[in-house]
N, C-alpha and C. Protein backbone atom coordinates (compact mmCIF):
# COMPACT_ATOMS: atom_id res chain seq x y z
N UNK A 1 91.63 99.25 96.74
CA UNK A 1 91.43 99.89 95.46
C UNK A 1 91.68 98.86 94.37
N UNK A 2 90.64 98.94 93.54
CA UNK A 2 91.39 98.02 92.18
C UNK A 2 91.69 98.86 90.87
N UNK A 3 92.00 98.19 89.92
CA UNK A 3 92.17 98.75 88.55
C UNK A 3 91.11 100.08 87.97
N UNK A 4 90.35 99.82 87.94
CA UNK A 4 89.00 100.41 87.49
C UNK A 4 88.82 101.61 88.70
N UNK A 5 89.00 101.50 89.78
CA UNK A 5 88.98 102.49 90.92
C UNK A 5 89.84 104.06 90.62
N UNK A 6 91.14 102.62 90.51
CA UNK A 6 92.98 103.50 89.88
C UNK A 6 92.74 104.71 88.90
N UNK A 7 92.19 103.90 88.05
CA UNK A 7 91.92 104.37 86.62
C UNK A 7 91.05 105.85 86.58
N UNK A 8 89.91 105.88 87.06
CA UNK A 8 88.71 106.67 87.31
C UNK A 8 89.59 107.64 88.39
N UNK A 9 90.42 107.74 88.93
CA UNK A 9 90.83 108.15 90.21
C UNK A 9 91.60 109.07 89.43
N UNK A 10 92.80 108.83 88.47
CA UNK A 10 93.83 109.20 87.49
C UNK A 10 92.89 110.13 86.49
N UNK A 11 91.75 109.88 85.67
CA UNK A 11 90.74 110.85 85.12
C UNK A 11 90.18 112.07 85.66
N UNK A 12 89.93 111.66 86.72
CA UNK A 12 89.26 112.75 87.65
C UNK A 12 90.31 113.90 87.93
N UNK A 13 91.65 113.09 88.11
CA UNK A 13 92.79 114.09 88.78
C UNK A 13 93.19 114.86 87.35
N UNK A 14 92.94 114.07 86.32
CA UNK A 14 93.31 114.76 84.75
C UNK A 14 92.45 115.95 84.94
N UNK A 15 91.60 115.86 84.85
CA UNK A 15 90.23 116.92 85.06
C UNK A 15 90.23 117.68 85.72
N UNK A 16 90.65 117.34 86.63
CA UNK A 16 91.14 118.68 87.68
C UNK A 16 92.22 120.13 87.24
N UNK A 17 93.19 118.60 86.74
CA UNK A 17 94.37 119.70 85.95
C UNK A 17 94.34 120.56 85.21
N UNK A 18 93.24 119.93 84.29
CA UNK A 18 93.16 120.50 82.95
C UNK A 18 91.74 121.80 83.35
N UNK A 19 90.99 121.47 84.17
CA UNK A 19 89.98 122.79 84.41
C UNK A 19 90.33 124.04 84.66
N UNK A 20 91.40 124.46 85.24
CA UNK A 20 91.83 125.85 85.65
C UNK A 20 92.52 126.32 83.99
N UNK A 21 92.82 125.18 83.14
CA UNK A 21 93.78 125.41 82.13
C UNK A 21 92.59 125.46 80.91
N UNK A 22 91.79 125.14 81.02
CA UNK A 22 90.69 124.96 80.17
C UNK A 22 89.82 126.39 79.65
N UNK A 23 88.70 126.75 81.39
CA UNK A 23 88.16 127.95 81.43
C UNK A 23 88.74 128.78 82.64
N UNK A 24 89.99 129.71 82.42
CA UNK A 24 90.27 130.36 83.05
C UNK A 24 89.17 131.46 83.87
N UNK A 25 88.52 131.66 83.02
CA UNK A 25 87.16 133.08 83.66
C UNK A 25 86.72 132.06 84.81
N UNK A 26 86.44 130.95 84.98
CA UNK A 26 85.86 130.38 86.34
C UNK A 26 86.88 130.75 87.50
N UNK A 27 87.44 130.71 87.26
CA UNK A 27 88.81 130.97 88.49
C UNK A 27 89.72 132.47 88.23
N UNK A 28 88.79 133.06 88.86
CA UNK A 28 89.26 135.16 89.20
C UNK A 28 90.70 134.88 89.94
N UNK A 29 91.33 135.63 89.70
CA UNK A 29 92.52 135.91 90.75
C UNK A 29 92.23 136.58 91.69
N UNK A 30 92.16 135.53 92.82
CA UNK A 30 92.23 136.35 94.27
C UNK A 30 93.42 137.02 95.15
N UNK A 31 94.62 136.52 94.36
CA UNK A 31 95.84 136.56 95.53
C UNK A 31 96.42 137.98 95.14
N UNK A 32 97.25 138.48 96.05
CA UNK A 32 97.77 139.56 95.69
C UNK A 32 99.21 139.45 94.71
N UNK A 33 99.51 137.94 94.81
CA UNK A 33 100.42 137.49 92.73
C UNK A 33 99.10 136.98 91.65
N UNK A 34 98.05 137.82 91.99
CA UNK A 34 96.89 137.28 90.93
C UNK A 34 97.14 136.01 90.51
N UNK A 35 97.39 135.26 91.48
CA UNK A 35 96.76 133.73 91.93
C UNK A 35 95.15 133.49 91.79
N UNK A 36 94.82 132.06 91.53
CA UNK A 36 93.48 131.89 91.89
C UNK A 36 93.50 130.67 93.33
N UNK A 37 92.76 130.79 94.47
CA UNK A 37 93.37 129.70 95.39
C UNK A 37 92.03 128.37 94.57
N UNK A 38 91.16 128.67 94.33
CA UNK A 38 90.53 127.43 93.36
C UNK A 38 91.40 126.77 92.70
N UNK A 39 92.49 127.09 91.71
CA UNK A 39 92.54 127.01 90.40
C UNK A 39 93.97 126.13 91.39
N UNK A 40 94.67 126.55 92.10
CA UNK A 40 96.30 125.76 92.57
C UNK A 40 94.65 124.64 93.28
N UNK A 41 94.16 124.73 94.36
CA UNK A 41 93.73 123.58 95.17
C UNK A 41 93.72 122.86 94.17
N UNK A 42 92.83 122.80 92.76
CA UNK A 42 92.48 121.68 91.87
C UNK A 42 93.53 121.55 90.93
N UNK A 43 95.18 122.08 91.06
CA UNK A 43 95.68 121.32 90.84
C UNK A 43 96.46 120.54 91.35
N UNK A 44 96.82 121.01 92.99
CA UNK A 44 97.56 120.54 94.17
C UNK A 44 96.75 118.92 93.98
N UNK A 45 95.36 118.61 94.04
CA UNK A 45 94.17 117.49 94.29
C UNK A 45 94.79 116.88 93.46
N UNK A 46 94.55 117.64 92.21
CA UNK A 46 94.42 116.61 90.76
C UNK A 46 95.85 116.03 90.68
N UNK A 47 96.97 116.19 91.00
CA UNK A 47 98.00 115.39 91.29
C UNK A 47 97.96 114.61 92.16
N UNK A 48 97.33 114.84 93.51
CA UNK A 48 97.61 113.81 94.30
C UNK A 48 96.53 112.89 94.01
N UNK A 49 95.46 113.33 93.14
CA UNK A 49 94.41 112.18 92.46
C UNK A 49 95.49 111.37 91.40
N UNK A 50 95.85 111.52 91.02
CA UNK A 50 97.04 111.11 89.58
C UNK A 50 97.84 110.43 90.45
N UNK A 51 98.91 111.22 91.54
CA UNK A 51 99.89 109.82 92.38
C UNK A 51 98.73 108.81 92.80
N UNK A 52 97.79 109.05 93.16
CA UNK A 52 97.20 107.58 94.23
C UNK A 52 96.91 106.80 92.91
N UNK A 53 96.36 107.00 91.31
CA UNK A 53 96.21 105.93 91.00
C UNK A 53 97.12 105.52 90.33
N UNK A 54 98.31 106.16 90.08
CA UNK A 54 99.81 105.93 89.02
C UNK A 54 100.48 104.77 90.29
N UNK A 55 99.76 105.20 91.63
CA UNK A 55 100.99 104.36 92.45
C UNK A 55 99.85 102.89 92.29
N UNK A 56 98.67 102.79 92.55
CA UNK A 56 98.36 101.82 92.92
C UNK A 56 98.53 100.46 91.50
N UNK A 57 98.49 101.29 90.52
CA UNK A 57 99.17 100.91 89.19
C UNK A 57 100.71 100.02 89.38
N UNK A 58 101.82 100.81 90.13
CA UNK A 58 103.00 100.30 89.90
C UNK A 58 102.92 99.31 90.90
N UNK A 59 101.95 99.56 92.42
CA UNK A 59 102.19 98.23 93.18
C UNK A 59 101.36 97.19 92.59
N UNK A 60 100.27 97.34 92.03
CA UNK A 60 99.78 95.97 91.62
C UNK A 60 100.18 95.64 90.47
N UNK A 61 101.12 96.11 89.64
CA UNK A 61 101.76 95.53 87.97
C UNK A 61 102.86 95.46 88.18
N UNK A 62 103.60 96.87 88.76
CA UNK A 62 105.06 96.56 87.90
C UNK A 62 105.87 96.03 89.27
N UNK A 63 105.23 95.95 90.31
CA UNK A 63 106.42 95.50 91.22
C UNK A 63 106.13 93.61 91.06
N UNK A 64 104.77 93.01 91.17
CA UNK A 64 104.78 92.02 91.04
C UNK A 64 105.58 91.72 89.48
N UNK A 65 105.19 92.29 88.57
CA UNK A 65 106.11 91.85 87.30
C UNK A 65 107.98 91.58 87.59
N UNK A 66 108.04 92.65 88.23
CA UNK A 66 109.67 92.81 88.45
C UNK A 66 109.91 91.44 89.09
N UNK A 67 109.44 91.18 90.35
CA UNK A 67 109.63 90.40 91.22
C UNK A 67 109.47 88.88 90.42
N UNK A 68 108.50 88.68 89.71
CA UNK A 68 108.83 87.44 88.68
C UNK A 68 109.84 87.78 87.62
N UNK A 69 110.15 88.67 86.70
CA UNK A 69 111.36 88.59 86.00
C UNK A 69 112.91 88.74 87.31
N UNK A 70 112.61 89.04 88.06
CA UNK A 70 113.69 89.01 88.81
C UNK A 70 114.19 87.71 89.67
N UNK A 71 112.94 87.02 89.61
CA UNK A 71 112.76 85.44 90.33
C UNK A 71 113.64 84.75 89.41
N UNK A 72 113.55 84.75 88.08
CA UNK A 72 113.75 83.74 87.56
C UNK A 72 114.86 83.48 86.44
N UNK A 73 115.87 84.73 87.20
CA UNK A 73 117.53 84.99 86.94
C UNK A 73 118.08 83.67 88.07
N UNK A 74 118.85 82.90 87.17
CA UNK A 74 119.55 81.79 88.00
C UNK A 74 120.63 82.35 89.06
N UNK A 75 120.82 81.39 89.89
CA UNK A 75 121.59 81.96 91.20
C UNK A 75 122.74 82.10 90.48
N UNK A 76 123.45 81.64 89.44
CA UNK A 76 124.97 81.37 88.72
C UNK A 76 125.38 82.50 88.33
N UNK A 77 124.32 83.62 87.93
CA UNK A 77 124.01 84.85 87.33
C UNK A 77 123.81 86.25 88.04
N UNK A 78 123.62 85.64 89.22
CA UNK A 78 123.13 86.57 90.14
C UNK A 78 124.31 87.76 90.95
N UNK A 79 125.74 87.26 90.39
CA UNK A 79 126.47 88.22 91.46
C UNK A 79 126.87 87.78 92.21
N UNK A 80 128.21 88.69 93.17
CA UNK A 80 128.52 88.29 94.55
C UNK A 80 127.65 89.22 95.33
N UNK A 81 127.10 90.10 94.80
CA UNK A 81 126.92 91.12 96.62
C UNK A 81 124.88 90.61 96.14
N UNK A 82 124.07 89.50 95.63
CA UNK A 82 123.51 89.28 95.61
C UNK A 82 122.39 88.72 97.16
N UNK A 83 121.39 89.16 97.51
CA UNK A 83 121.02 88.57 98.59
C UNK A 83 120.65 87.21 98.30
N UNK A 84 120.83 86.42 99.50
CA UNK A 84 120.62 85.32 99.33
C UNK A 84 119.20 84.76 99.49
N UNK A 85 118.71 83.87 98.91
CA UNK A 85 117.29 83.07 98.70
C UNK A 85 116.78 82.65 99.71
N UNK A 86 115.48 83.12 100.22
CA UNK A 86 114.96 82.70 101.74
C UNK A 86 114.76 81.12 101.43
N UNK A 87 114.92 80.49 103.10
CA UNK A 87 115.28 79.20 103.05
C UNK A 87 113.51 78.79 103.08
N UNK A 88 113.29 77.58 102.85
CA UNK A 88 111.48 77.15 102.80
C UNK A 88 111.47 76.67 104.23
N UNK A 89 110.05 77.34 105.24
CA UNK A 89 110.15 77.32 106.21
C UNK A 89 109.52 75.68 106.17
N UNK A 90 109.25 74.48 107.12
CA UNK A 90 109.23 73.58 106.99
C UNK A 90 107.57 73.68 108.03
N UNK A 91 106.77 73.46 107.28
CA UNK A 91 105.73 73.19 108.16
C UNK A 91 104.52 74.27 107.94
N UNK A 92 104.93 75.26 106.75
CA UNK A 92 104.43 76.69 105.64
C UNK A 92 103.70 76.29 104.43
């Protein structure tokens, strides 16, 4: 998935959300708590359309971001219960 995928993925799931909330008359209550099962599926979707592109967002930005502002705290700074720095494999 890339950016533009993410993005379009997160719209669609907006759209979803917002349709049952939009034109209610499309979605009758079928359930016997005058539920609509249309109206929860598209919004059960439209979230998990929204997590897949909110996540693919935080793994390709904010974890690589972290991981360079977090690189480049000196070891002096770092703590005692700090993990220690993988050693450079020789021949990598």
């Amino acid at each position: 998935m890339n950016d533009s995928n993410a993005l379009i993925f997160s719209l669609i799931g907006t759209a979803m959300e917002l349709l049952p909330k939009a034109f209610p008359s499309w979605f009758p209550p079928t359930g016997c708590d005058q539920s609509s099962a249309r109206a929860l599926w598209l919004c059960v979707m439209g979230a998990v359309q929204i997590g897949l592109g909110l996540a693919h967002f935080f793994r390709a930005h904010a974890v690589p971001a972290a991981a360079r502002i977090l690189s480049a705290v000196p070891d002096e700074t770092r703590g005692p219960l700090a993990l220690p720095r993988p050693r450079a494999v020789a021949g990598h």
